[in-house]
C-alpha atoms as a PDB file:
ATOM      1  CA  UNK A   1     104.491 100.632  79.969  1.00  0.00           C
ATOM      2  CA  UNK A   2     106.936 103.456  80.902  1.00  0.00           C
ATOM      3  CA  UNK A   3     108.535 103.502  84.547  1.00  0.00           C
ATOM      4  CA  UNK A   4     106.456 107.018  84.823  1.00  0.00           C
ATOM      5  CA  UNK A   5     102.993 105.426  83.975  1.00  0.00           C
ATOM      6  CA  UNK A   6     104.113 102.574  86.360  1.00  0.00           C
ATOM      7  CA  UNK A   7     104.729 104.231  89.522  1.00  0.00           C
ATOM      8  CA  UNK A   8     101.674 106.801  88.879  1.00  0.00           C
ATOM      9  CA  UNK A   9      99.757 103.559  88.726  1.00  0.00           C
ATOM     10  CA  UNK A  10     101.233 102.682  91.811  1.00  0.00           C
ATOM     11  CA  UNK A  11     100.462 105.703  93.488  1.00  0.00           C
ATOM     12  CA  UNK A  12      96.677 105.945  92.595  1.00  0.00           C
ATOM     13  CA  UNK A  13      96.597 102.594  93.722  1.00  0.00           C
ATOM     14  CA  UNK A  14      98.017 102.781  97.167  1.00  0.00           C
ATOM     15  CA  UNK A  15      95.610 106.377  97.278  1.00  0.00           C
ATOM     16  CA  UNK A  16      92.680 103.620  96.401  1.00  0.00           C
ATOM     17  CA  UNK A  17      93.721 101.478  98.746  1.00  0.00           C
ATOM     18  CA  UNK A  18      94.237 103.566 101.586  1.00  0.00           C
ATOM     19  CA  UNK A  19      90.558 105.160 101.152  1.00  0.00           C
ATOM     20  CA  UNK A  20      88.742 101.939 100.971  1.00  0.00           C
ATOM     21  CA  UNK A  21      90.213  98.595 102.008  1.00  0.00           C
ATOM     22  CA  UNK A  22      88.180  97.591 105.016  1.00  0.00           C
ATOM     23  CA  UNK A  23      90.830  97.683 108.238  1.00  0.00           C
ATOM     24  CA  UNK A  24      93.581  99.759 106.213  1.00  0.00           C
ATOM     25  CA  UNK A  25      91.267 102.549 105.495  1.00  0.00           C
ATOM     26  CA  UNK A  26      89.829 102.381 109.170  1.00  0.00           C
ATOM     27  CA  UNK A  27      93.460 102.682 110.589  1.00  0.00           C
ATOM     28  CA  UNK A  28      94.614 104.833 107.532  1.00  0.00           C
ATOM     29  CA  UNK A  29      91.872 107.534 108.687  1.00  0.00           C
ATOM     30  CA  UNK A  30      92.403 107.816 112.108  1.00  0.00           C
ATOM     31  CA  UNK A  31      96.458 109.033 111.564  1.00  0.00           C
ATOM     32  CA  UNK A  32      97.222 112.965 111.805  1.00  0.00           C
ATOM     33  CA  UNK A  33      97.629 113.889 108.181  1.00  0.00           C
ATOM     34  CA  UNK A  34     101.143 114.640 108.533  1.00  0.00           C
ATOM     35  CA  UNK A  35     102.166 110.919 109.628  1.00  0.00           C
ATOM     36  CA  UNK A  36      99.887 109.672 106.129  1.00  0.00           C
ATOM     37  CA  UNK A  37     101.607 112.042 104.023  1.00  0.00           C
ATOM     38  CA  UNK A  38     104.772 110.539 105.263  1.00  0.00           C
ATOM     39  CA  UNK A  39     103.538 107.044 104.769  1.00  0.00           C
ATOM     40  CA  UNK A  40     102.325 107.742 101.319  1.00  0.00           C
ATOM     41  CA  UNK A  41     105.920 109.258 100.964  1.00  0.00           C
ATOM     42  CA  UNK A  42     107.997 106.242 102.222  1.00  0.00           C
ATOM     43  CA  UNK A  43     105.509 103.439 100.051  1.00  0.00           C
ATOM     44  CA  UNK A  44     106.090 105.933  97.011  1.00  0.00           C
ATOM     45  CA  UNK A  45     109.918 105.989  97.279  1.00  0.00           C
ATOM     46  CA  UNK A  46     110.168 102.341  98.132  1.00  0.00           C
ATOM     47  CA  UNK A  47     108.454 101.596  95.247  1.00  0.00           C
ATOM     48  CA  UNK A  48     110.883 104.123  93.129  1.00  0.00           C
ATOM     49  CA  UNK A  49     113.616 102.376  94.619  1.00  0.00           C
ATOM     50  CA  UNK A  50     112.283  98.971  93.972  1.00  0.00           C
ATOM     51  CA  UNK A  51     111.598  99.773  90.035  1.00  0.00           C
ATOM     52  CA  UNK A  52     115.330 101.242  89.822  1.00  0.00           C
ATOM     53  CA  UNK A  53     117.127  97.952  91.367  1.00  0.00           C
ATOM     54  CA  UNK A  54     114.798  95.749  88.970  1.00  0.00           C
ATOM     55  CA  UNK A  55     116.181  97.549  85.830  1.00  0.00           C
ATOM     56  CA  UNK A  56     119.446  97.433  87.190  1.00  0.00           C
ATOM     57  CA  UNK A  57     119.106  93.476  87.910  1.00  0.00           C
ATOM     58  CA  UNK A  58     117.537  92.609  84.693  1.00  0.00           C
ATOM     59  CA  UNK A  59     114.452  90.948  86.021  1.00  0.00           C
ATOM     60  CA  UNK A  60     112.213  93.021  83.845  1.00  0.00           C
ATOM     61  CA  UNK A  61     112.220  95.545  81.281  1.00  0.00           C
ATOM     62  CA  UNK A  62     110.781  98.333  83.342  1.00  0.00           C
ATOM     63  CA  UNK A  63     111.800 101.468  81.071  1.00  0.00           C
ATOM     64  CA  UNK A  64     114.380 102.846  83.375  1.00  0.00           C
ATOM     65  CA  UNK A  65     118.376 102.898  82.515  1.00  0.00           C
ATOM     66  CA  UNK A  66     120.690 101.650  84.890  1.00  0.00           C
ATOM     67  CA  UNK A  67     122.744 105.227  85.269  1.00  0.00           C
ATOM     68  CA  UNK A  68     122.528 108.439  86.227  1.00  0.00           C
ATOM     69  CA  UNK A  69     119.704 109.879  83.355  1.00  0.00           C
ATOM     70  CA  UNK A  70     117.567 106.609  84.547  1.00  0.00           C
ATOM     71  CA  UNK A  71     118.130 107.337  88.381  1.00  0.00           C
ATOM     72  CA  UNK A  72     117.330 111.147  87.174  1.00  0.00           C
ATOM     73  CA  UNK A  73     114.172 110.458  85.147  1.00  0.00           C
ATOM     74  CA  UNK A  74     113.155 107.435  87.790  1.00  0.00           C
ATOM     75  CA  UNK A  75     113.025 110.970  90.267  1.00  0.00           C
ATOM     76  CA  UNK A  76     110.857 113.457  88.371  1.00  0.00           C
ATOM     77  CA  UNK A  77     108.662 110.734  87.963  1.00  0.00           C
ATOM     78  CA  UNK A  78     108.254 109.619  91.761  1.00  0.00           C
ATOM     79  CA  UNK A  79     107.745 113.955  92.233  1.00  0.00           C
ATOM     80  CA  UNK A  80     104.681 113.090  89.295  1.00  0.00           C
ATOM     81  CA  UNK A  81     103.357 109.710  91.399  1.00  0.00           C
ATOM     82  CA  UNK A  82     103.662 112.014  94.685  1.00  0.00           C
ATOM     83  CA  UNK A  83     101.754 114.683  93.520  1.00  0.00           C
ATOM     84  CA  UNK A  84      99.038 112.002  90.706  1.00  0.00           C
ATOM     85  CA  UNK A  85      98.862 109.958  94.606  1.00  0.00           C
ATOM     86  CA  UNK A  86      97.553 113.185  96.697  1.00  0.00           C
ATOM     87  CA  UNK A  87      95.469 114.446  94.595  1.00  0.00           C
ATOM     88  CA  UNK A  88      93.926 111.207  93.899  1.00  0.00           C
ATOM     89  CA  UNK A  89      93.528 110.941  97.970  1.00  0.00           C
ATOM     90  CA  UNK A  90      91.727 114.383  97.559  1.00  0.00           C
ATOM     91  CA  UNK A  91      89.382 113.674  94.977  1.00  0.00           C
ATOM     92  CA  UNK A  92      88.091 110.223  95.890  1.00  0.00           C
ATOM     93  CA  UNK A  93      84.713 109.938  98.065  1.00  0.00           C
ATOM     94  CA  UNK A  94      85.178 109.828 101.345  1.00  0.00           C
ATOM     95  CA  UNK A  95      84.572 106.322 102.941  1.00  0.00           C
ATOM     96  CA  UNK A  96      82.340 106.198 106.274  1.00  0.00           C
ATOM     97  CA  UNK A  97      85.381 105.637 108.062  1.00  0.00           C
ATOM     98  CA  UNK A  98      87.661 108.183 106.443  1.00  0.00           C
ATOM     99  CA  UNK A  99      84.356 110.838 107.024  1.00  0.00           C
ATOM    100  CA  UNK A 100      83.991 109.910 110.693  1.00  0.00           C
ATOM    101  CA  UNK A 101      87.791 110.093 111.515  1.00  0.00           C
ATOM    102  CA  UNK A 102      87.631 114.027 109.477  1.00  0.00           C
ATOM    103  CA  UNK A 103      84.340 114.499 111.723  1.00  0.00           C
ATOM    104  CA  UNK A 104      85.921 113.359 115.183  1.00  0.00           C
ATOM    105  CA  UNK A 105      89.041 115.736 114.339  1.00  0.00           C
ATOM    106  CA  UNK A 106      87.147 119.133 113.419  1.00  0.00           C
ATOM    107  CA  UNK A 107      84.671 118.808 116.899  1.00  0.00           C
END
């Protein structure tokens, strides 16, 4: 598996997540959009940051080089997982909670 594949993975996961774990998609719906964008964001490049520094250790063979065309293609791909992760949010059925929190906002 590629580093790209990974963290798209990762992003439609955390998307998942987000939309219907019980509790995280309850508190997950109820932010202004701007705040989950950011937090979406921040769990994306984290998770960049932590495939980079586990090439770079060794621990696993993750796909990504430990120098600048690694750190360079390890980028594009977190702009692919950003952009794989919101429209994944989009597309996905809205939850009861995630519907209710929209409705509440719009009235």
């Amino acid at each position: 598996m590629t580093a790209e594949r990974l963290i798209e993975i990762v992003g439609i996961v955390l998307s998942l997540a987000f939309s219907y774990i019980p509790g995280l998609a309850d508190w997950y719906g109820k932010l202004n959009e701007a705040y989950k964008r950011l937090i979406m964001l921040g769990l994306l490049v984290v998770t960049s940051g932590a495939i980079f520094g586990i090439a770079c250790g060794g621990w696993l063979e993750t796909g990504v080089t430990c120098d600048q065309p690694g750190l360079v293609g390890l980028l594009k791909a977190l702009l692919d997982a950003i952009i794989v992760n919101q429209v994944a949010y989009q597309i996905t059925p809205w939850s009861r909670s995630r519907a209710a929190s929209k409705l509440a906002r719009l009235s």
